[in-house]
PDB file of N, CA and C in Angstrom:
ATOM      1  N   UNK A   1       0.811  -1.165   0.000  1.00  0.00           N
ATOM      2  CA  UNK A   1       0.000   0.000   0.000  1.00  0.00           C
ATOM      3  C   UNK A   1       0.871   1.252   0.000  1.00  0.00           C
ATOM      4  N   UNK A   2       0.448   2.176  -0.907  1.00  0.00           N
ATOM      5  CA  UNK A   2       1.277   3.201  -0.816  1.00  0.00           C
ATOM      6  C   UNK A   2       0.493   4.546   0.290  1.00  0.00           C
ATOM      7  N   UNK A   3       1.688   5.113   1.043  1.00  0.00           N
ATOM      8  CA  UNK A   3       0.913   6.282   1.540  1.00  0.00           C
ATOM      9  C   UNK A   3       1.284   7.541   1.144  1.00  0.00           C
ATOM     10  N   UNK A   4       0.050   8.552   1.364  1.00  0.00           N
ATOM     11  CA  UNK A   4       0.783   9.490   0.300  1.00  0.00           C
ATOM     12  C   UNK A   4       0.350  10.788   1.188  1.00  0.00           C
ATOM     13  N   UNK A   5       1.208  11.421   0.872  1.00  0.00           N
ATOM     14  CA  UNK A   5       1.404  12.405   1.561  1.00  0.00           C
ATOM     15  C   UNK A   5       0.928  13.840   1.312  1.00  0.00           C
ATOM     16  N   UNK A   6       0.709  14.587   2.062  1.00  0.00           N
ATOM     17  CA  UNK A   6       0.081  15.877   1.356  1.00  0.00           C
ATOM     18  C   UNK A   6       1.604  17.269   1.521  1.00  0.00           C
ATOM     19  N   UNK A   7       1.724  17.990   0.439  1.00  0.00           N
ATOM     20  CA  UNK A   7       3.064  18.691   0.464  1.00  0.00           C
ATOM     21  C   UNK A   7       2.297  20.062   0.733  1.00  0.00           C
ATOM     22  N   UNK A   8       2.791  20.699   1.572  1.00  0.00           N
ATOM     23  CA  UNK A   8       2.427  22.181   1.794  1.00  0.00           C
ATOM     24  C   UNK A   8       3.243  22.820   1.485  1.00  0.00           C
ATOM     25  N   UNK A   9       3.009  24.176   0.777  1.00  0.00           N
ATOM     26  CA  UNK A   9       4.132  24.845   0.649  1.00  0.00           C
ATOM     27  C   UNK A   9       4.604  26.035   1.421  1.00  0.00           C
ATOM     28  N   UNK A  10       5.867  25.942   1.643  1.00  0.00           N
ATOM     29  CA  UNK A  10       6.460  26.911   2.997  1.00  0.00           C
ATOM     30  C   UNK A  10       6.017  28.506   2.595  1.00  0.00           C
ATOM     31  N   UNK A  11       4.777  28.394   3.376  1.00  0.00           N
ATOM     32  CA  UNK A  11       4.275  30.263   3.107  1.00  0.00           C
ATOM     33  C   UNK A  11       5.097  30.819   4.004  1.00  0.00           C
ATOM     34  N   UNK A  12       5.843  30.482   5.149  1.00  0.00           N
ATOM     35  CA  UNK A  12       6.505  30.878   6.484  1.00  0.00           C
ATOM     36  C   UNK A  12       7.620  31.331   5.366  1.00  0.00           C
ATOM     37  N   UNK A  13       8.654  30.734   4.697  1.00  0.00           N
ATOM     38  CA  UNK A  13       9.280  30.983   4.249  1.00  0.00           C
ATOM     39  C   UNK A  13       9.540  32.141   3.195  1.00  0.00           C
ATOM     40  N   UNK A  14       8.200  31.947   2.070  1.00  0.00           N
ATOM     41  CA  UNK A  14       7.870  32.527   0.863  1.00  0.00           C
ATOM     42  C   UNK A  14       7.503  34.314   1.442  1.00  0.00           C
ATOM     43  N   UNK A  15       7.041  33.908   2.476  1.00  0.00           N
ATOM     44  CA  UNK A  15       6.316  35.623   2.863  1.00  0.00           C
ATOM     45  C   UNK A  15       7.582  36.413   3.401  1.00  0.00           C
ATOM     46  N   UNK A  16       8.584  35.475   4.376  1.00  0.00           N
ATOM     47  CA  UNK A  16       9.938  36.114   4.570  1.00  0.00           C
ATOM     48  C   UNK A  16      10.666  36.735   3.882  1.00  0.00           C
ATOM     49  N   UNK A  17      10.726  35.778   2.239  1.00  0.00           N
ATOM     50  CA  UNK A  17      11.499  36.090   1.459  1.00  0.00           C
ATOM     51  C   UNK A  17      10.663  37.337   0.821  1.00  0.00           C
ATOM     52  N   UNK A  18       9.520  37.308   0.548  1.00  0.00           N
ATOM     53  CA  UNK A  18       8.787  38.818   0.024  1.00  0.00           C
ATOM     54  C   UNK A  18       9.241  39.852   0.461  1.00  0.00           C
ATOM     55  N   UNK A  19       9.129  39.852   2.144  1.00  0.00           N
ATOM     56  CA  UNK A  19       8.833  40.979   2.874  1.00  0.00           C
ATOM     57  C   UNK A  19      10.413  41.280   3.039  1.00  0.00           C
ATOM     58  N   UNK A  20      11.705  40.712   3.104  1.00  0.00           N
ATOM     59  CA  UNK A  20      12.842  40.952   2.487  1.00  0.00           C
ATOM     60  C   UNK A  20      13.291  41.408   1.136  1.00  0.00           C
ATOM     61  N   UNK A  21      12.301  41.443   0.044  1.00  0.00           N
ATOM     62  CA  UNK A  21      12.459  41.459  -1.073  1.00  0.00           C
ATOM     63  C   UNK A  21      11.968  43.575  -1.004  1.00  0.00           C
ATOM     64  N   UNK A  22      10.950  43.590  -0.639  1.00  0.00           N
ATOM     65  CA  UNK A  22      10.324  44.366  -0.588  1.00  0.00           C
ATOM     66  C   UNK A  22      10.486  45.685   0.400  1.00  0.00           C
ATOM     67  N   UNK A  23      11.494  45.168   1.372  1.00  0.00           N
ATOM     68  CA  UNK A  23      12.256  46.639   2.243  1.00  0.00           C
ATOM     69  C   UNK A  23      13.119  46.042   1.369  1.00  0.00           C
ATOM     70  N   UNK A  24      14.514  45.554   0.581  1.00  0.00           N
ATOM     71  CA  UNK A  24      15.269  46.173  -0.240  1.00  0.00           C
ATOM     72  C   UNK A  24      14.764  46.852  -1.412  1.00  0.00           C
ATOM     73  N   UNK A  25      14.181  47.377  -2.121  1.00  0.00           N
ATOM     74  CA  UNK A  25      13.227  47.650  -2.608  1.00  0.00           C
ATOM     75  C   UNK A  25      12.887  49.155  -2.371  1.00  0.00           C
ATOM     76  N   UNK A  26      12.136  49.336  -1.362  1.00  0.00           N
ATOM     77  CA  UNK A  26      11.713  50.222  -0.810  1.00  0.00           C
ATOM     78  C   UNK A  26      12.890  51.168  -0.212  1.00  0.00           C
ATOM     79  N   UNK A  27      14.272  50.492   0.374  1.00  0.00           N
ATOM     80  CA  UNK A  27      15.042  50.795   0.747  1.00  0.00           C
ATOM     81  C   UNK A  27      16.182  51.951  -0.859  1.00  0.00           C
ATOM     82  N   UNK A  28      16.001  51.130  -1.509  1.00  0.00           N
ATOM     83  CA  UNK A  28      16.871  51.894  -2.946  1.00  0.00           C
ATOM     84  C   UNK A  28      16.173  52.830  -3.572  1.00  0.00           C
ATOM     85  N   UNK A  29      14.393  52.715  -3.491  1.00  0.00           N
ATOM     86  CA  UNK A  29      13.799  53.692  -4.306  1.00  0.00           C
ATOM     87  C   UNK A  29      13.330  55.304  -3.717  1.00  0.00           C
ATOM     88  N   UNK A  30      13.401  54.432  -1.819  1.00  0.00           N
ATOM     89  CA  UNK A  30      12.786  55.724  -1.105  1.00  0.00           C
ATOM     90  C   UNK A  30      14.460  56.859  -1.260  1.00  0.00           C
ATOM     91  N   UNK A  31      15.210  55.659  -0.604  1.00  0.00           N
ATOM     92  CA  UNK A  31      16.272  56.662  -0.218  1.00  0.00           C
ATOM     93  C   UNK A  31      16.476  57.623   1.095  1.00  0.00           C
ATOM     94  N   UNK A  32      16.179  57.423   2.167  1.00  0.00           N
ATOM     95  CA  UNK A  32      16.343  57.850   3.184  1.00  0.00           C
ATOM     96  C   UNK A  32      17.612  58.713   3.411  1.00  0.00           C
ATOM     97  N   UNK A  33      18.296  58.374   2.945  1.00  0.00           N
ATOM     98  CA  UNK A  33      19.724  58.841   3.186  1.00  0.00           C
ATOM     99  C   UNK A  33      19.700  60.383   2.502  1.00  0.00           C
ATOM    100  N   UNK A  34      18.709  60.772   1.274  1.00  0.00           N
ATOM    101  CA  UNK A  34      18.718  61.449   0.991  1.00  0.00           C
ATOM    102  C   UNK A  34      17.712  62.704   1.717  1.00  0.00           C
ATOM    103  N   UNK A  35      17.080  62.212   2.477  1.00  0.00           N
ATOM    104  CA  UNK A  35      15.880  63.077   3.640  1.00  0.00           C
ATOM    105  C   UNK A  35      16.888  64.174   4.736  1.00  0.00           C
ATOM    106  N   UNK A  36      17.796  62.870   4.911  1.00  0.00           N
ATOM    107  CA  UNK A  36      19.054  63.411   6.371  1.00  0.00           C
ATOM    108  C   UNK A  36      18.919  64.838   6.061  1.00  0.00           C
ATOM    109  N   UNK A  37      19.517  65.449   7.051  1.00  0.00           N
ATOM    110  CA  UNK A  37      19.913  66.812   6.533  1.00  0.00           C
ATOM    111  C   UNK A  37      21.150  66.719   6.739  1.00  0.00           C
ATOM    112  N   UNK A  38      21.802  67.323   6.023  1.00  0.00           N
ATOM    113  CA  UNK A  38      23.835  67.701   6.046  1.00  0.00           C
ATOM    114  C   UNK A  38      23.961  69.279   6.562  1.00  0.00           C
ATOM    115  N   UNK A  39      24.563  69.359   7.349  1.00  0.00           N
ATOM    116  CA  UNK A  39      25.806  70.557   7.729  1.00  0.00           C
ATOM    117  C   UNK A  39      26.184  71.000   6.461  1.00  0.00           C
ATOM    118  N   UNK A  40      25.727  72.482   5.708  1.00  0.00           N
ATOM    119  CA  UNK A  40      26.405  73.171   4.979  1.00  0.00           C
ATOM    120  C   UNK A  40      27.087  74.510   5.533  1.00  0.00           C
ATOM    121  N   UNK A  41      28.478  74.687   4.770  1.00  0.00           N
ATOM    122  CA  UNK A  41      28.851  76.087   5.299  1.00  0.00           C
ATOM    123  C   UNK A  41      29.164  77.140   4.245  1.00  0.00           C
ATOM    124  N   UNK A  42      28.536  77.934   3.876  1.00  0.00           N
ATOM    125  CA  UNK A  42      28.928  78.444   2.193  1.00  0.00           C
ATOM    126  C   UNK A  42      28.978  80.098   2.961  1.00  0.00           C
ATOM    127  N   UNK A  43      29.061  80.665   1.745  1.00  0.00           N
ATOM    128  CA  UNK A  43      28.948  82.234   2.387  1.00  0.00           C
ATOM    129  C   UNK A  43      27.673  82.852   1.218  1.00  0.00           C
ATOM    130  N   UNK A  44      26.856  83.320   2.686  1.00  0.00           N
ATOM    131  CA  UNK A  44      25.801  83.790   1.823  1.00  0.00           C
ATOM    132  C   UNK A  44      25.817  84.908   1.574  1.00  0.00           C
ATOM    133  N   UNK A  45      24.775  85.945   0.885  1.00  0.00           N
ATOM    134  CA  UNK A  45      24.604  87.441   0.381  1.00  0.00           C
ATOM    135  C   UNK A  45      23.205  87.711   1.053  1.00  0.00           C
ATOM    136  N   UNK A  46      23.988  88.710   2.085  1.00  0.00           N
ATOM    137  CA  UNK A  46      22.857  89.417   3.238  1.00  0.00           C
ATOM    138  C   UNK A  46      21.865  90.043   2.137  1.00  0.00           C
ATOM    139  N   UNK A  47      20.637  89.693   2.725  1.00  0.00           N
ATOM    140  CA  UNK A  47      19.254  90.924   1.700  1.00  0.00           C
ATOM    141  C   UNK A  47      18.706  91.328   3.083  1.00  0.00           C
ATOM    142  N   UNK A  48      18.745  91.386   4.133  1.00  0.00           N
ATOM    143  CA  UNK A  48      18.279  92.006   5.522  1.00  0.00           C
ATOM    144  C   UNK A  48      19.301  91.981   6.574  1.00  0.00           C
ATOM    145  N   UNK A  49      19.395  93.111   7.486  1.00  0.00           N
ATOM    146  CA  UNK A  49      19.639  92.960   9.197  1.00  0.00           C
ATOM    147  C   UNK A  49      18.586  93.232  10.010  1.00  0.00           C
ATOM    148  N   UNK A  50      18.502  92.744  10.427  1.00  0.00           N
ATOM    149  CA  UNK A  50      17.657  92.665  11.950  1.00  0.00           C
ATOM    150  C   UNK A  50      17.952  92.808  12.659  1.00  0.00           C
ATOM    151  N   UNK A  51      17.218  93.109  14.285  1.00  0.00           N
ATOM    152  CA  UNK A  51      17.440  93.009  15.485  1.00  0.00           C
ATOM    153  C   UNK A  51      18.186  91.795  15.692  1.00  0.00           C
ATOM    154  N   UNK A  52      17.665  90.493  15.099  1.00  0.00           N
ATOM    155  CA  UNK A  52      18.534  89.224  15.736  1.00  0.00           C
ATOM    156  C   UNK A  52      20.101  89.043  15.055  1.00  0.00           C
ATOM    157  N   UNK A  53      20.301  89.548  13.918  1.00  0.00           N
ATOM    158  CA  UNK A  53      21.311  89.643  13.089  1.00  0.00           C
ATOM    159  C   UNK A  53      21.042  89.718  11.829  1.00  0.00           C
ATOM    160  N   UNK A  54      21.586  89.164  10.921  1.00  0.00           N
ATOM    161  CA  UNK A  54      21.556  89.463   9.409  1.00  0.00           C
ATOM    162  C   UNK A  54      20.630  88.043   8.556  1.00  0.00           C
ATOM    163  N   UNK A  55      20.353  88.343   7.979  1.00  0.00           N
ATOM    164  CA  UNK A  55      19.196  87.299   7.100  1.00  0.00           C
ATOM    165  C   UNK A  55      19.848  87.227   5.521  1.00  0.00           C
ATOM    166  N   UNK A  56      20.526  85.836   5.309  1.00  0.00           N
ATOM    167  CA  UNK A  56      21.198  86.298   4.129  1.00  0.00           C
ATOM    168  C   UNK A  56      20.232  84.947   3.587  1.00  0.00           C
ATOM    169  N   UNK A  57      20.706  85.054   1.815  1.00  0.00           N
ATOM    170  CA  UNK A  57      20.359  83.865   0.966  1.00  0.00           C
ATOM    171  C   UNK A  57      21.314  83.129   0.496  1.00  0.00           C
ATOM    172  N   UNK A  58      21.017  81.632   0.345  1.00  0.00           N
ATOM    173  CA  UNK A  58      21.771  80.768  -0.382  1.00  0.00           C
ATOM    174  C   UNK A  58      21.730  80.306  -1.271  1.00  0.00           C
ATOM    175  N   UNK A  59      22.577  79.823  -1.597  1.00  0.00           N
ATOM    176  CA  UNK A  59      22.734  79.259  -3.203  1.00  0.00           C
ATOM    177  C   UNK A  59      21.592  78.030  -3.802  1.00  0.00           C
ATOM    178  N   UNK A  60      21.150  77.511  -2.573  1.00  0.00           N
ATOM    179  CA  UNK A  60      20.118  76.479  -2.179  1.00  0.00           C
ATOM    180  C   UNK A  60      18.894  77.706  -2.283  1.00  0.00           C
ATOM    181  N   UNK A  61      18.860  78.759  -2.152  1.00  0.00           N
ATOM    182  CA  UNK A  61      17.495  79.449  -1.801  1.00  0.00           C
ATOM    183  C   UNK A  61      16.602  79.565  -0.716  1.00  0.00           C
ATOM    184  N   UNK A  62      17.913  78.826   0.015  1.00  0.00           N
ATOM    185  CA  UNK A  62      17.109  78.922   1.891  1.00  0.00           C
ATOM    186  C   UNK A  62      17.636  80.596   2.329  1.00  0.00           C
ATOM    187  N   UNK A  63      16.734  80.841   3.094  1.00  0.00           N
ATOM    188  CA  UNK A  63      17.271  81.762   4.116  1.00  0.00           C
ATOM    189  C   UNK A  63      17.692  81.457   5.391  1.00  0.00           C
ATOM    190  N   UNK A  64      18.633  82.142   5.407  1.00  0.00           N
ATOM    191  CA  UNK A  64      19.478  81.521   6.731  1.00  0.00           C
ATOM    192  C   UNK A  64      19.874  82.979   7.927  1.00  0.00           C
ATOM    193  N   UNK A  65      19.640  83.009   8.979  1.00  0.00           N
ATOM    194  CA  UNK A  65      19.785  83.824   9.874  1.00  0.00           C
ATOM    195  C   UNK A  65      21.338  83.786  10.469  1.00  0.00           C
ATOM    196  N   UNK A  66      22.278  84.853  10.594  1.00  0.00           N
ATOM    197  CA  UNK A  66      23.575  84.530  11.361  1.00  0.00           C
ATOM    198  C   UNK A  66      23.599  85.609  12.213  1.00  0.00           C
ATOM    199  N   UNK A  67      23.401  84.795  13.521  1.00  0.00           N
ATOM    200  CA  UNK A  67      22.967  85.939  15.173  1.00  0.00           C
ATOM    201  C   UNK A  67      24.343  86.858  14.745  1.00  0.00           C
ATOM    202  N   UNK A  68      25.964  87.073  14.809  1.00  0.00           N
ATOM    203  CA  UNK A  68      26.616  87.828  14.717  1.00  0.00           C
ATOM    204  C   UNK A  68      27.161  87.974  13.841  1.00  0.00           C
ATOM    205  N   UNK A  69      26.656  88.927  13.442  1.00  0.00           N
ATOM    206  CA  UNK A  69      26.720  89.810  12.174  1.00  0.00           C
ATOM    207  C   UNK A  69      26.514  91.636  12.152  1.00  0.00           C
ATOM    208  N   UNK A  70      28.027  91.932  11.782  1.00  0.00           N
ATOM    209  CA  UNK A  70      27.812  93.294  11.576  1.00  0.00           C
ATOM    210  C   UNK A  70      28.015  93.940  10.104  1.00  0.00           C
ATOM    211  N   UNK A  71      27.512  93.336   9.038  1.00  0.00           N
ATOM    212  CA  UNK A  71      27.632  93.610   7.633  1.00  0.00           C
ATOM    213  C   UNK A  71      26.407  94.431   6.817  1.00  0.00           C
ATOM    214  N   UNK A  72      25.948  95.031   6.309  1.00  0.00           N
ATOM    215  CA  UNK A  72      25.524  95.492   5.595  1.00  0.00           C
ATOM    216  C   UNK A  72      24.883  94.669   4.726  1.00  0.00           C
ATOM    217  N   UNK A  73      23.752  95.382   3.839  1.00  0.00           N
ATOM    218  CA  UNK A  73      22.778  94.370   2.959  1.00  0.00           C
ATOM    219  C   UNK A  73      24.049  94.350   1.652  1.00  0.00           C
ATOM    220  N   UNK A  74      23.715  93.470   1.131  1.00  0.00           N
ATOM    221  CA  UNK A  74      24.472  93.326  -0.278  1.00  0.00           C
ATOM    222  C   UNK A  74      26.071  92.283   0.125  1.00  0.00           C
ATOM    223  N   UNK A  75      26.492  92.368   1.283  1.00  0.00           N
ATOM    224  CA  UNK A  75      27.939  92.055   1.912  1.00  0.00           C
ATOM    225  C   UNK A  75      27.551  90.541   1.620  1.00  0.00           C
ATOM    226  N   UNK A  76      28.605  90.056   1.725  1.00  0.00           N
ATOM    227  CA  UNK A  76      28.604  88.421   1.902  1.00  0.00           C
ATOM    228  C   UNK A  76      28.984  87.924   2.949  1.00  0.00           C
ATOM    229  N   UNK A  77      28.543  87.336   4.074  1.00  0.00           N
ATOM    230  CA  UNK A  77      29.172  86.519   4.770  1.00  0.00           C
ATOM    231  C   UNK A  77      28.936  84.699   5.458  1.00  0.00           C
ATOM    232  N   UNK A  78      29.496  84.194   6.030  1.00  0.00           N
ATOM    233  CA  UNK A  78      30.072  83.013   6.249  1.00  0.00           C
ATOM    234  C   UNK A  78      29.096  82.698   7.071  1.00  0.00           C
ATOM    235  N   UNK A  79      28.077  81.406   6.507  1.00  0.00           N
ATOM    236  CA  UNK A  79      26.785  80.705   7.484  1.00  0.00           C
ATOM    237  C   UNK A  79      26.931  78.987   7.184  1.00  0.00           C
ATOM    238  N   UNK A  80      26.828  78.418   8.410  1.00  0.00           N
ATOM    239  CA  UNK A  80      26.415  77.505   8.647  1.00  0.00           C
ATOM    240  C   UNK A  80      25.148  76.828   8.366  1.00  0.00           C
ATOM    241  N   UNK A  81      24.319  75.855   8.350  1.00  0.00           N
ATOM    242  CA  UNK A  81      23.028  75.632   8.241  1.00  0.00           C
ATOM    243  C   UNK A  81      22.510  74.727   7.905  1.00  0.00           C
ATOM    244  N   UNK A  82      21.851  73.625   7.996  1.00  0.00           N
ATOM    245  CA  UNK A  82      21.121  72.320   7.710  1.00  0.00           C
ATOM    246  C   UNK A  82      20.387  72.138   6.340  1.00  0.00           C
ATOM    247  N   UNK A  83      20.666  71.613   5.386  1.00  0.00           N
ATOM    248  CA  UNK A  83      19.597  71.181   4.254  1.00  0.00           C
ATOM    249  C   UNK A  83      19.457  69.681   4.094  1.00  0.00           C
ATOM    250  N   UNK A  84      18.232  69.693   3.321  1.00  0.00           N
ATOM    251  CA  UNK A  84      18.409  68.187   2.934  1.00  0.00           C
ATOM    252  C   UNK A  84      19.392  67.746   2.000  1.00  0.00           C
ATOM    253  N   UNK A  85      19.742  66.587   2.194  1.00  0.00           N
ATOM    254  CA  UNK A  85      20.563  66.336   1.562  1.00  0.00           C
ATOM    255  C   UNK A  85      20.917  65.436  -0.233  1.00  0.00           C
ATOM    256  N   UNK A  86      19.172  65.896  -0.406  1.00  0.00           N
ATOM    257  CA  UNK A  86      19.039  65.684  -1.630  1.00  0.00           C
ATOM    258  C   UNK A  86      18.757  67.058  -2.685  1.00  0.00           C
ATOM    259  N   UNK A  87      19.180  68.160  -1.902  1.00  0.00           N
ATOM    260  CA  UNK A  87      18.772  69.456  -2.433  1.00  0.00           C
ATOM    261  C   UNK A  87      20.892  69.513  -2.739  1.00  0.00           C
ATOM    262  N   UNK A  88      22.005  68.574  -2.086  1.00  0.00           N
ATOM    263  CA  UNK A  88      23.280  69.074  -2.113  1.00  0.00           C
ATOM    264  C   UNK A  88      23.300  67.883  -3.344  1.00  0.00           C
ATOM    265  N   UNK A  89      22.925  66.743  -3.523  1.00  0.00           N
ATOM    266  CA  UNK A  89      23.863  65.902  -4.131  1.00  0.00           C
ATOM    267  C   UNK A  89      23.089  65.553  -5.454  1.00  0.00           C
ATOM    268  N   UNK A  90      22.119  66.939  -5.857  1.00  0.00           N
ATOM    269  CA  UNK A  90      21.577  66.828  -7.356  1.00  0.00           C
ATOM    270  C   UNK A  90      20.125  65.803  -7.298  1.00  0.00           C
ATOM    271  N   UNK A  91      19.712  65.315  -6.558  1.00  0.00           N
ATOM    272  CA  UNK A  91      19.115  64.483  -6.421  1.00  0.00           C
ATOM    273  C   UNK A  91      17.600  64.703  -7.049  1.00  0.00           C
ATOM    274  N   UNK A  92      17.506  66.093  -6.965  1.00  0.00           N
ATOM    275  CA  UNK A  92      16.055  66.283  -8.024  1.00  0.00           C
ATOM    276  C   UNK A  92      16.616  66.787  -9.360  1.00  0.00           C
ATOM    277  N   UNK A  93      17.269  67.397  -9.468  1.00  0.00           N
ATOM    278  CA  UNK A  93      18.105  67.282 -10.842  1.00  0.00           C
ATOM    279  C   UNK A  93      17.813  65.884 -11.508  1.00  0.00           C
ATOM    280  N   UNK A  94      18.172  64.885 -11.008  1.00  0.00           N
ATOM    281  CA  UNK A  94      18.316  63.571 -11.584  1.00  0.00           C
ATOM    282  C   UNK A  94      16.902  63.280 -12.030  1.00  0.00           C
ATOM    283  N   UNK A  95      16.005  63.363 -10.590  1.00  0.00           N
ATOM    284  CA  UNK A  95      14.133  63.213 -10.852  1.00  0.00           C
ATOM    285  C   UNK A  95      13.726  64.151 -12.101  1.00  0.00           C
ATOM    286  N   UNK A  96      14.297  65.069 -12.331  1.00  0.00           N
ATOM    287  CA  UNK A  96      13.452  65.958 -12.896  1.00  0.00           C
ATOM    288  C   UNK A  96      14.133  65.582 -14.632  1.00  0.00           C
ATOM    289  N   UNK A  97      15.219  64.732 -14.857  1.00  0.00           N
ATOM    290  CA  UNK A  97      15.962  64.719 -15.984  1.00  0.00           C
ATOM    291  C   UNK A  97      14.698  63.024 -16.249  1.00  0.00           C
ATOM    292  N   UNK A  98      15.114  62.287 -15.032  1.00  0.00           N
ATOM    293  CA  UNK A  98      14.259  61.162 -15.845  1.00  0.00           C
ATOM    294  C   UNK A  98      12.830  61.321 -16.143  1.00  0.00           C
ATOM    295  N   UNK A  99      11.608  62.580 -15.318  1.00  0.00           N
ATOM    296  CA  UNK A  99      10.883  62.837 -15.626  1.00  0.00           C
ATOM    297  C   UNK A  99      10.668  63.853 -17.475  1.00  0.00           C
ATOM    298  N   UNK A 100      11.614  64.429 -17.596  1.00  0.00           N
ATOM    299  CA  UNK A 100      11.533  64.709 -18.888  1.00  0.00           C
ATOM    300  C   UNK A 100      11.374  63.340 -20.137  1.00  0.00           C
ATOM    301  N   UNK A 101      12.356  62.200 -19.691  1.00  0.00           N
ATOM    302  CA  UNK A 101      12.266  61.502 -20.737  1.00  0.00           C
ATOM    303  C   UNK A 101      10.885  60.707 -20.574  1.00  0.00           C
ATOM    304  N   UNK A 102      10.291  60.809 -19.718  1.00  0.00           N
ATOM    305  CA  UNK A 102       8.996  60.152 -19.872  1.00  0.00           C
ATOM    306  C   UNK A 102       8.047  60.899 -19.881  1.00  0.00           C
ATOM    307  N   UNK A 103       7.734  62.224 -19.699  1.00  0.00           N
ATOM    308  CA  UNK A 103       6.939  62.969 -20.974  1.00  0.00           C
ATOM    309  C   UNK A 103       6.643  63.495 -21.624  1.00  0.00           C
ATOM    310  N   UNK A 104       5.675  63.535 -22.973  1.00  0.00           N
ATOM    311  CA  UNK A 104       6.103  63.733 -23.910  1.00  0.00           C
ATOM    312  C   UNK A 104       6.147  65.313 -24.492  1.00  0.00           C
TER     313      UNK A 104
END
């Protein structure tokens, strides 16, 4: 007499391997690394002083506040300041180049 057996297939396994499949995945397309913010230090061009100090712009198009500051509007000087770090390493540049080739 033969006995026969019934084969299940390893969903324990198969769903592991998905849900591994799927944060690498998620991991290359989101890009997190690019959210971070980075430490920039450039020298910006004051367009205000204030009471708190000077309000200059960057090359990024942030405004950035530097408490000591005794310069004049138009002057340039030396700021510190947080951006994302997909605004330093071209990163919508790139979005916005592959969005051209797809439309029309």
């Amino acid at each position: 007499m033969q006995q026969t057996t019934n084969k299940k297939t390893p969903q324990l396994k198969f769903l592991a391997i998905l849900a591994v499949a799927t944060s690498v995945i998620l991991v290359l397309t989101i890009t997190p690394w690019n959210i971070i913010p980075t430490l920039v230090t450039e020298d910006v061009t004051v367009i205000a002083v204030t009471d708190y100090g000077c309000v200059g712009e960057s090359t990024f198009g942030h405004s950035v506040v530097v408490s000591a500051c005794d310069v004049g509007v138009g002057d340039t000087v030396s700021a510190t300041f947080y951006v994302p770090a997909m605004e330093q390493n071209g990163y919508y540049d790139r979005i916005e180049d592959k969005l051209e080739m797809v439309i029309p």
